[in-house]
PDB file of N, CA and C in Angstrom:
ATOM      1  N   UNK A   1       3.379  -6.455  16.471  1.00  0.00           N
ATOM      2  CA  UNK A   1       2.854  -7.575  15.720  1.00  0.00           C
ATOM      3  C   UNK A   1       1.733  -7.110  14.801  1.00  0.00           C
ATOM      4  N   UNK A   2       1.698  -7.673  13.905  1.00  0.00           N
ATOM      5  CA  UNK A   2       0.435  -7.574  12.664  1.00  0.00           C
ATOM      6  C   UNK A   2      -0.556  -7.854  13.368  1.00  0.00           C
ATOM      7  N   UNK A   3      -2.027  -7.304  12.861  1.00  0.00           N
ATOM      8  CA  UNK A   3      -2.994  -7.503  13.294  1.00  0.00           C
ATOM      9  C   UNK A   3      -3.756  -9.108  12.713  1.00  0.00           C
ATOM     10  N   UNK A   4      -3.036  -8.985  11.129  1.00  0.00           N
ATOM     11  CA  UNK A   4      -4.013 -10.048  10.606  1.00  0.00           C
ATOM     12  C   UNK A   4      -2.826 -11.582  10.542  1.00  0.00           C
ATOM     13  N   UNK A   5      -2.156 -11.367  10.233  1.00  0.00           N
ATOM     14  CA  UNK A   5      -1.131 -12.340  10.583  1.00  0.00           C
ATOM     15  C   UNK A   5       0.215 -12.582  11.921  1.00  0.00           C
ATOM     16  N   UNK A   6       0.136 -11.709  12.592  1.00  0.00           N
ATOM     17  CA  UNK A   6       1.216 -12.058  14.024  1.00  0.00           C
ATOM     18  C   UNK A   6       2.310 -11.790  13.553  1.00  0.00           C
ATOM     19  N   UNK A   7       2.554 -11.505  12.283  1.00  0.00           N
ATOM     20  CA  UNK A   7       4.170 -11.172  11.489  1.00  0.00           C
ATOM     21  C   UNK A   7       4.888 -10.136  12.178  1.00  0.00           C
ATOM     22  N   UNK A   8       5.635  -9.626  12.654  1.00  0.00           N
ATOM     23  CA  UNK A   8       6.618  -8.275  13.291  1.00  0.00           C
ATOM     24  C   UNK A   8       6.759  -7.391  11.733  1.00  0.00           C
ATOM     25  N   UNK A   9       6.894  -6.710  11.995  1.00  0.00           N
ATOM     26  CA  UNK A   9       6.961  -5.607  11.070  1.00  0.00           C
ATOM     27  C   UNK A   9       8.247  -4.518  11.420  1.00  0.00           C
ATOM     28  N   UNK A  10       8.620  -4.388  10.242  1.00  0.00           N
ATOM     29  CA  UNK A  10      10.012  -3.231  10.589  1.00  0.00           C
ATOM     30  C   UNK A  10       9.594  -1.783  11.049  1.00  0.00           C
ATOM     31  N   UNK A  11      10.585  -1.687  11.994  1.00  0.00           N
ATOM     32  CA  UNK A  11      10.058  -0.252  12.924  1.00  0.00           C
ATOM     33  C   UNK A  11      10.825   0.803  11.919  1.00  0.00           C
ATOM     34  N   UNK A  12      10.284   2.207  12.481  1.00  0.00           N
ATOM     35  CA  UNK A  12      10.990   3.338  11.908  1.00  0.00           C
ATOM     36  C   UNK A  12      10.934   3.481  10.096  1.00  0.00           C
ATOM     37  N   UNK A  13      11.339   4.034   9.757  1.00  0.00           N
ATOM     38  CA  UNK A  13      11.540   4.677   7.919  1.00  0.00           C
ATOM     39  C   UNK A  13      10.794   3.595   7.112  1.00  0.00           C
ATOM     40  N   UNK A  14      10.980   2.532   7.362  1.00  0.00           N
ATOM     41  CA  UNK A  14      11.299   1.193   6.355  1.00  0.00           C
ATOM     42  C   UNK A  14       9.508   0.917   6.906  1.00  0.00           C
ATOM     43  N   UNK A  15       8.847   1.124   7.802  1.00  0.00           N
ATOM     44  CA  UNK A  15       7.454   0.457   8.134  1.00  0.00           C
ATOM     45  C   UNK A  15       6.408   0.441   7.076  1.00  0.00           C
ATOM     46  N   UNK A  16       6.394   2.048   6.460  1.00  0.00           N
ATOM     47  CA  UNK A  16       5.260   2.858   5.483  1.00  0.00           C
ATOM     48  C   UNK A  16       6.284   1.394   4.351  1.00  0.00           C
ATOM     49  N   UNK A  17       7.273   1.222   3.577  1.00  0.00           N
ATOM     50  CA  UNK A  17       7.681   0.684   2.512  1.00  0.00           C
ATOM     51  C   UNK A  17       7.040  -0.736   2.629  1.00  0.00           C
ATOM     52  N   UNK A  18       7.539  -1.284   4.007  1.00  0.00           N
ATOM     53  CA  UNK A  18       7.093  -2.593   3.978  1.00  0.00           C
ATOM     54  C   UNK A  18       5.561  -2.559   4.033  1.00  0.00           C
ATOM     55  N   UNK A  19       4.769  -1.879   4.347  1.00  0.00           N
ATOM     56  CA  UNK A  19       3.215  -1.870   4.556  1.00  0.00           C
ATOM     57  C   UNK A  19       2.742  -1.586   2.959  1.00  0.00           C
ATOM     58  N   UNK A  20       3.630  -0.985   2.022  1.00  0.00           N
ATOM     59  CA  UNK A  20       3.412  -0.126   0.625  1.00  0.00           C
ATOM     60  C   UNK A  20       3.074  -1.885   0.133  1.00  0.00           C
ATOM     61  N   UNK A  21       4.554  -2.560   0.123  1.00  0.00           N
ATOM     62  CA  UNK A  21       4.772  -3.815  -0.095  1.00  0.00           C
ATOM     63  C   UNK A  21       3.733  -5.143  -0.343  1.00  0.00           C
ATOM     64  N   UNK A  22       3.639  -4.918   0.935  1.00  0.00           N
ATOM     65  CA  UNK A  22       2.303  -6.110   1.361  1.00  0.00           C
ATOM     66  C   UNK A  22       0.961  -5.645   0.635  1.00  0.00           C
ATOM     67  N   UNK A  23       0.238  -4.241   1.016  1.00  0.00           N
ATOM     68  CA  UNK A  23      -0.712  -4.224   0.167  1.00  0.00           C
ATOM     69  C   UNK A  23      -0.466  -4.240  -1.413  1.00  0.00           C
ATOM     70  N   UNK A  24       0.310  -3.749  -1.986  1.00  0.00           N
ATOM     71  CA  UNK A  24       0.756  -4.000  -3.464  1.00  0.00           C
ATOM     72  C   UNK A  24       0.646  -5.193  -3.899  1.00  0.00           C
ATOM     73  N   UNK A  25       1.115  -6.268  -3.380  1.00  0.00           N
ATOM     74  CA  UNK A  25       1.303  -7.662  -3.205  1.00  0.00           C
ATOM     75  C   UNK A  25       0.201  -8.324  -2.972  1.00  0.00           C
ATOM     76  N   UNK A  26      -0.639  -7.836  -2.327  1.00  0.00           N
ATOM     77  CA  UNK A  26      -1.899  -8.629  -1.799  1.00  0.00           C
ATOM     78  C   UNK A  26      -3.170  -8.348  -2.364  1.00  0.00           C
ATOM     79  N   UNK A  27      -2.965  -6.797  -3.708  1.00  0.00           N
ATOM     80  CA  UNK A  27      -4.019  -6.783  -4.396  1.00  0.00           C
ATOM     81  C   UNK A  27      -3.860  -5.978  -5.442  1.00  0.00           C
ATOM     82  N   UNK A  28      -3.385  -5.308  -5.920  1.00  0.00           N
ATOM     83  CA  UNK A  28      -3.049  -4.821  -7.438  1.00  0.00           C
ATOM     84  C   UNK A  28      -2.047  -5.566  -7.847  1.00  0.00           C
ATOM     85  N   UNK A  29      -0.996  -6.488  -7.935  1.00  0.00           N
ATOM     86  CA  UNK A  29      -0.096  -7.478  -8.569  1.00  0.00           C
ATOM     87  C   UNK A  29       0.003  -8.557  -7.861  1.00  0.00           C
ATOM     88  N   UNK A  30      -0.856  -9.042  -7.658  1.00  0.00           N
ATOM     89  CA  UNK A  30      -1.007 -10.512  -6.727  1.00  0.00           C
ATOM     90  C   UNK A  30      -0.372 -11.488  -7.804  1.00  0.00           C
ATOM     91  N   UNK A  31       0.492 -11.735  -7.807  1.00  0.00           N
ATOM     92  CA  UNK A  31       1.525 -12.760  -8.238  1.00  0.00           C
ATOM     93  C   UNK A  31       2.105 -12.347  -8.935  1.00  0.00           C
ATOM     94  N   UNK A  32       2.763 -10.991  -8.693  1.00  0.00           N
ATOM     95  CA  UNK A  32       3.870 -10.317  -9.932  1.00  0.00           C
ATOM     96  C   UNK A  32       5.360 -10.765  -9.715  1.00  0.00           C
ATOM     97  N   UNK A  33       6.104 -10.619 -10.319  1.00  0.00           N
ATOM     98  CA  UNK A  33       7.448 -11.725 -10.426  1.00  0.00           C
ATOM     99  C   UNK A  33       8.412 -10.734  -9.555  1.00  0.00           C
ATOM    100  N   UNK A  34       9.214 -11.006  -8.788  1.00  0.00           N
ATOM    101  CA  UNK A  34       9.915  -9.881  -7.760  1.00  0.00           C
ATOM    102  C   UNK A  34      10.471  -8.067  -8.298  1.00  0.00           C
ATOM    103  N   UNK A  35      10.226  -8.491  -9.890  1.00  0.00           N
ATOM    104  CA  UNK A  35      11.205  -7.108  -9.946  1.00  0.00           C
ATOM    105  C   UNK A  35       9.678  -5.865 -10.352  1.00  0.00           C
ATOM    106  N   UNK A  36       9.151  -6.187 -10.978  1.00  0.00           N
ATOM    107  CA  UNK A  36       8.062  -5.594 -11.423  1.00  0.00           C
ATOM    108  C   UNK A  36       7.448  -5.214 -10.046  1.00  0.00           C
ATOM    109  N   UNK A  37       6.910  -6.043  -9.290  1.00  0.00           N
ATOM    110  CA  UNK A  37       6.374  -5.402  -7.665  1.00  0.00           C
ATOM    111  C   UNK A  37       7.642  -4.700  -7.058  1.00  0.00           C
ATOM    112  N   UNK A  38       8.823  -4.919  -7.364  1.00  0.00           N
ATOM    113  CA  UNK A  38      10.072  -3.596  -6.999  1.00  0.00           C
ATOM    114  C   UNK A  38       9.720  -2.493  -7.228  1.00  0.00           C
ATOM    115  N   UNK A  39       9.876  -2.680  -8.351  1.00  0.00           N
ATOM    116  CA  UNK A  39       9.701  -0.852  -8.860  1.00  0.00           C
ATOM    117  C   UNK A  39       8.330  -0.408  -8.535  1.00  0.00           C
ATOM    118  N   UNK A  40       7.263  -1.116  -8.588  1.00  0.00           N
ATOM    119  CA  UNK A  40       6.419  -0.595  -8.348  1.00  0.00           C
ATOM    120  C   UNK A  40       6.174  -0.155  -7.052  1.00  0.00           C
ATOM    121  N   UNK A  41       6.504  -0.933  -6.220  1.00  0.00           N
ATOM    122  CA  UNK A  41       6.145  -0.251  -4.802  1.00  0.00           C
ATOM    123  C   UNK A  41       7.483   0.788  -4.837  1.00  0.00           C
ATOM    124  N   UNK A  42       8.105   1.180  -5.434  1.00  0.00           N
ATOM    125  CA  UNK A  42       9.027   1.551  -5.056  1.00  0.00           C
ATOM    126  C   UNK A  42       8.431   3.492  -5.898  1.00  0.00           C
ATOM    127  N   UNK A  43       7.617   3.164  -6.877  1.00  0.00           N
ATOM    128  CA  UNK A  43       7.588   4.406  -7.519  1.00  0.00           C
ATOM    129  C   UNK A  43       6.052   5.080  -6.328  1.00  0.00           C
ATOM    130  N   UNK A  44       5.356   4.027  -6.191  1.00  0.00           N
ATOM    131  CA  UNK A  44       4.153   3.982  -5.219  1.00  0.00           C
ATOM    132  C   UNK A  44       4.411   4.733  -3.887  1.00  0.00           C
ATOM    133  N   UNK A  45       5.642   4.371  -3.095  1.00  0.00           N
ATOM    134  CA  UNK A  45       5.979   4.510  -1.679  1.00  0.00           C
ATOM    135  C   UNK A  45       6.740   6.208  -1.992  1.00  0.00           C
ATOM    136  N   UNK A  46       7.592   6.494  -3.132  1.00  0.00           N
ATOM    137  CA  UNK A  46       7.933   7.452  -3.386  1.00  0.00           C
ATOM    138  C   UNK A  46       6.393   8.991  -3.751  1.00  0.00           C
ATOM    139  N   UNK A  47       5.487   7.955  -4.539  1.00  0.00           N
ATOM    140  CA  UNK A  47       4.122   9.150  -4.183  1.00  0.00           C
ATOM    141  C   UNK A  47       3.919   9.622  -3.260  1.00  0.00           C
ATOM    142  N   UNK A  48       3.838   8.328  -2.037  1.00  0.00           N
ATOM    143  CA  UNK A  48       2.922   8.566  -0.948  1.00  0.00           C
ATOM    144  C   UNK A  48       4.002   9.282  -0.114  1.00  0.00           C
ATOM    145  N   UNK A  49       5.215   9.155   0.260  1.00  0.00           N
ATOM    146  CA  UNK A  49       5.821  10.121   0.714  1.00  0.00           C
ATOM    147  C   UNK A  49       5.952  11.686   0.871  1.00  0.00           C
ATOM    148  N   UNK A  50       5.586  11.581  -1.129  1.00  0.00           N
ATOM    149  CA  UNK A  50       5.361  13.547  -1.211  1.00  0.00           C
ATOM    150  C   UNK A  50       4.301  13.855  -1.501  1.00  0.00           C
ATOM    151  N   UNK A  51       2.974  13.041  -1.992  1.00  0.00           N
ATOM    152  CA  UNK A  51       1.819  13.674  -1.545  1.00  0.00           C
ATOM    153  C   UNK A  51       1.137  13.250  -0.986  1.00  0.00           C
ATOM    154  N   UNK A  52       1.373  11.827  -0.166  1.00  0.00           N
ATOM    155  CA  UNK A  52       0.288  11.156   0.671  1.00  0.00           C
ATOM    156  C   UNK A  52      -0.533  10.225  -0.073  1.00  0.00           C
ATOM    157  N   UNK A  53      -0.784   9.904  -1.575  1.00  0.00           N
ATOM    158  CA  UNK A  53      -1.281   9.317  -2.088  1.00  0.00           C
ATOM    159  C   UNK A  53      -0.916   8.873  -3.311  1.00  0.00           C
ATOM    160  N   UNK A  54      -1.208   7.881  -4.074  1.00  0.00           N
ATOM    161  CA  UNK A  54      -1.111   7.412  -4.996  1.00  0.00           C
ATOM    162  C   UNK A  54      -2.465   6.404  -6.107  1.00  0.00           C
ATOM    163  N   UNK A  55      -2.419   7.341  -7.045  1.00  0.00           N
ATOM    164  CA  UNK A  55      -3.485   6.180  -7.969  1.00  0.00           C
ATOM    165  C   UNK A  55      -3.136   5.445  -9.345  1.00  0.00           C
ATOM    166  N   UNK A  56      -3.376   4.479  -9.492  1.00  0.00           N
ATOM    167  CA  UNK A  56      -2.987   3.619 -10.717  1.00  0.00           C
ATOM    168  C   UNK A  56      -3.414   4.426 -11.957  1.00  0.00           C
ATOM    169  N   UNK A  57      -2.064   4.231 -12.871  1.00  0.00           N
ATOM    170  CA  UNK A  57      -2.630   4.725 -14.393  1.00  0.00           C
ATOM    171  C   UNK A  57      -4.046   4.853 -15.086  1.00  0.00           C
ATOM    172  N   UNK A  58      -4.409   3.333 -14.903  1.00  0.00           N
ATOM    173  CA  UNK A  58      -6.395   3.005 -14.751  1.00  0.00           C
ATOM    174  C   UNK A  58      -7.009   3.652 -14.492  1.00  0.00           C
ATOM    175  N   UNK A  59      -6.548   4.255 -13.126  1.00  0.00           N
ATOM    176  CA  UNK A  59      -7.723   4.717 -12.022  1.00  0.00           C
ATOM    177  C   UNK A  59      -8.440   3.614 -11.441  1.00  0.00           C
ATOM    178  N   UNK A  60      -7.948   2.396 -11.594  1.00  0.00           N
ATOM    179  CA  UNK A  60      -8.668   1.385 -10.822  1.00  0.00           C
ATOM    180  C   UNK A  60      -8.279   1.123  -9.154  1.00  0.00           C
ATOM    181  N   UNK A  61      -6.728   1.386  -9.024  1.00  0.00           N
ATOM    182  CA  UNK A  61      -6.744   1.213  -8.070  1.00  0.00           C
ATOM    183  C   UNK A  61      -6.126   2.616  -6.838  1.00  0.00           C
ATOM    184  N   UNK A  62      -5.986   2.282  -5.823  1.00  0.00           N
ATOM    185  CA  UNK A  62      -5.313   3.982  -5.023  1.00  0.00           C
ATOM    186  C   UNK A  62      -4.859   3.782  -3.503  1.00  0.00           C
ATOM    187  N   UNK A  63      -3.726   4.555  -3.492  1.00  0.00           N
ATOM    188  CA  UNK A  63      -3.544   4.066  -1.990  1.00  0.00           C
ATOM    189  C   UNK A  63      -3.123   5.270  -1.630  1.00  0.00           C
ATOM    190  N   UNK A  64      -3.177   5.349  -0.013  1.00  0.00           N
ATOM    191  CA  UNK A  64      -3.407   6.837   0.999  1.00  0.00           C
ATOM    192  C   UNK A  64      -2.908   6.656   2.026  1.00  0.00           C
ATOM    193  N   UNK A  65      -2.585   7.771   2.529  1.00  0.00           N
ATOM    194  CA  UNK A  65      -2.019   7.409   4.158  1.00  0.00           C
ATOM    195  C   UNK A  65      -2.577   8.782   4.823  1.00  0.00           C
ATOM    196  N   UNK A  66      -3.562   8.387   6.152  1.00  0.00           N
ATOM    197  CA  UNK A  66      -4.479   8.935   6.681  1.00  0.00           C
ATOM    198  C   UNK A  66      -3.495   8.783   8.093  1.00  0.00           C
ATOM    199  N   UNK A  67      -3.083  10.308   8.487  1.00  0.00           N
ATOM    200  CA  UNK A  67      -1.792  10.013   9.711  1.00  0.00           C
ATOM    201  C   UNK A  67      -1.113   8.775   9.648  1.00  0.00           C
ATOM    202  N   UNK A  68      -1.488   7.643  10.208  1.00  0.00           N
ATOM    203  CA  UNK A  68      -0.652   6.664  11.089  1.00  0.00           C
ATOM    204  C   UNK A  68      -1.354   5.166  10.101  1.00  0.00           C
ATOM    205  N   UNK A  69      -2.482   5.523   8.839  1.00  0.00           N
ATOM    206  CA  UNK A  69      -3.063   4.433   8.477  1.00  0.00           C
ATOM    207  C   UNK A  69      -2.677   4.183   7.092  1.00  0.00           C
ATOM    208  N   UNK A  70      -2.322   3.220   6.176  1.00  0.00           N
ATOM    209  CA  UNK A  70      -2.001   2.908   4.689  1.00  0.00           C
ATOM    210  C   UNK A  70      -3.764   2.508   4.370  1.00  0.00           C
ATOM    211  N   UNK A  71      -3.784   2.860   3.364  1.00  0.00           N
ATOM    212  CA  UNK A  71      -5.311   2.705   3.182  1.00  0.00           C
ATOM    213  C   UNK A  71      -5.148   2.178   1.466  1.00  0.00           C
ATOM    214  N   UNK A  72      -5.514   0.939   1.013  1.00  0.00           N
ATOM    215  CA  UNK A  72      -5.376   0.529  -0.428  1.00  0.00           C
ATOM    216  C   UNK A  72      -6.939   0.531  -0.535  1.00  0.00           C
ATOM    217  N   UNK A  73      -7.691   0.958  -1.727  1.00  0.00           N
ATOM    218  CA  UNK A  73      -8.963   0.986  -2.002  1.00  0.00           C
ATOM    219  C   UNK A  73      -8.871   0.917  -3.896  1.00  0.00           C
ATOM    220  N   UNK A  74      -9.979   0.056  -3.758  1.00  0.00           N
ATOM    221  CA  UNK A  74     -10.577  -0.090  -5.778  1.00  0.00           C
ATOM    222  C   UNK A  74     -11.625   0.885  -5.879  1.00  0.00           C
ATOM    223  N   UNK A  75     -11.672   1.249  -7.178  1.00  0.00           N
ATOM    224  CA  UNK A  75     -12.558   2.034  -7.617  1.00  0.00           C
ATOM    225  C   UNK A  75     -13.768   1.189  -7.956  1.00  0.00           C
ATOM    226  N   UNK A  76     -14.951   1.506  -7.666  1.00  0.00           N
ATOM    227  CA  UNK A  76     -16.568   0.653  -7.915  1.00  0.00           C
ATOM    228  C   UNK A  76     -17.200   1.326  -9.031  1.00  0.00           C
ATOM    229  N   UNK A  77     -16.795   2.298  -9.333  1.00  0.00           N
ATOM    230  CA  UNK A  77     -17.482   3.124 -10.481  1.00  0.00           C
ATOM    231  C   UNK A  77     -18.777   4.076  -9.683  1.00  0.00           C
ATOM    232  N   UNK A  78     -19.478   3.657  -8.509  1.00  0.00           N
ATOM    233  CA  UNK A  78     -19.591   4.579  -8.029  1.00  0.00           C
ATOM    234  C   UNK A  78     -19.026   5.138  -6.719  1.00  0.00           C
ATOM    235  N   UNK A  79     -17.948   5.147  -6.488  1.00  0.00           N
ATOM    236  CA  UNK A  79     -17.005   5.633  -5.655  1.00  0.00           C
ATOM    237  C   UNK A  79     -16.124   4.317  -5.172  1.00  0.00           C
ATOM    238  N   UNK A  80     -15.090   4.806  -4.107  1.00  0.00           N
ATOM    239  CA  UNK A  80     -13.749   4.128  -3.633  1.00  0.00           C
ATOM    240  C   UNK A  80     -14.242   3.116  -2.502  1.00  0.00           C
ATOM    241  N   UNK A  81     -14.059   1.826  -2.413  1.00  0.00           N
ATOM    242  CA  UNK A  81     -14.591   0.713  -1.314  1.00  0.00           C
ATOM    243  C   UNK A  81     -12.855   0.375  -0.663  1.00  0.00           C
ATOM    244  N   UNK A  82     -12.644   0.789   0.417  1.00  0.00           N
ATOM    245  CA  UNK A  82     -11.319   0.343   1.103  1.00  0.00           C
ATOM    246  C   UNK A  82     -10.945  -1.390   1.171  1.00  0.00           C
ATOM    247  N   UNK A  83     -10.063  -1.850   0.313  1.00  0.00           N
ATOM    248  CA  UNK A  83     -10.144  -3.238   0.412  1.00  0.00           C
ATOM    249  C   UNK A  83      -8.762  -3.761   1.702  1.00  0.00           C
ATOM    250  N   UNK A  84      -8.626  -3.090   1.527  1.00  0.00           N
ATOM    251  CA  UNK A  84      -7.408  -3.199   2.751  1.00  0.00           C
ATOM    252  C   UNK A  84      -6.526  -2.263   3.599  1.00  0.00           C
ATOM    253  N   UNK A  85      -6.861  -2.475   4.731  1.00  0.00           N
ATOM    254  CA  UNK A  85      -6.274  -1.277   5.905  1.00  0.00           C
ATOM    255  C   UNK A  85      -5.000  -1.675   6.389  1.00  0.00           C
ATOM    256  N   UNK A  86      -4.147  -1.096   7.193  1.00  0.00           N
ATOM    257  CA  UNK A  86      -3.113  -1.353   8.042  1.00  0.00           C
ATOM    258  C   UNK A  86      -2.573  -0.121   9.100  1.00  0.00           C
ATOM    259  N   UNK A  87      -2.337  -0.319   9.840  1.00  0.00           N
ATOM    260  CA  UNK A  87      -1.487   1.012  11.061  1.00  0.00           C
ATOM    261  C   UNK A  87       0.317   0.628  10.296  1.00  0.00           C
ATOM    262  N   UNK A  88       0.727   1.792  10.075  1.00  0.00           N
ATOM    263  CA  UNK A  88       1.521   2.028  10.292  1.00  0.00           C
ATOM    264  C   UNK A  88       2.831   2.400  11.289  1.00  0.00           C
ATOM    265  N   UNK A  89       3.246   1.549  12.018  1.00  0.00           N
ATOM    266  CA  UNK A  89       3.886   1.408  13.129  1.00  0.00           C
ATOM    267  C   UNK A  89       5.467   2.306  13.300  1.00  0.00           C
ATOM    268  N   UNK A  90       5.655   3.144  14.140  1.00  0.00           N
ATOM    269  CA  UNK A  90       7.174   3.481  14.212  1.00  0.00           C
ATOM    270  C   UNK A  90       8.216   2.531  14.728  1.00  0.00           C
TER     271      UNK A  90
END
């Protein structure tokens, strides 16, 4: 179960995508129209796969995976403030 909402979450391969998902969704395209948050988590989840991280064209925004944690953080101008955490579940 989710920590912040009780939601179940998909086990195995698909967990890191759906976790890519939700934070994408919940703060760099907070109300983007289904296909645009597609590709995007989709080019996003493909970063973090081969190097563990990903940062926006901007540089405003960045997301990481610390072992077992998805980590989405904004840039403050003087360094990175984590705006949203999650475990990544098998």
């Amino acid at each position: 179960m989710h920590e912040e909402t009780g939601a179940r979450r998909p086990a195995g391969r698909d967990a890191l995508k759906a976790e890519v998902r939700r934070h994408v969704a919940a703060t760099l395209m907070q109300g983007a129209a289904h296909r645009p948050l597609q590709l995007a988590v989709a080019r996003i989840y493909r970063a973090l796969k081969e190097t563990g991280r990903w940062e926006s064209p901007n540089g405003q925004w960045r997301l990481r995976v610390e072992g077992r944690t998805l980590i989405t953080e904004r840039s403050t101008g003087a360094g990175w403030e984590a705006v949203l955490t999650s475990a990544i579940l098998d």
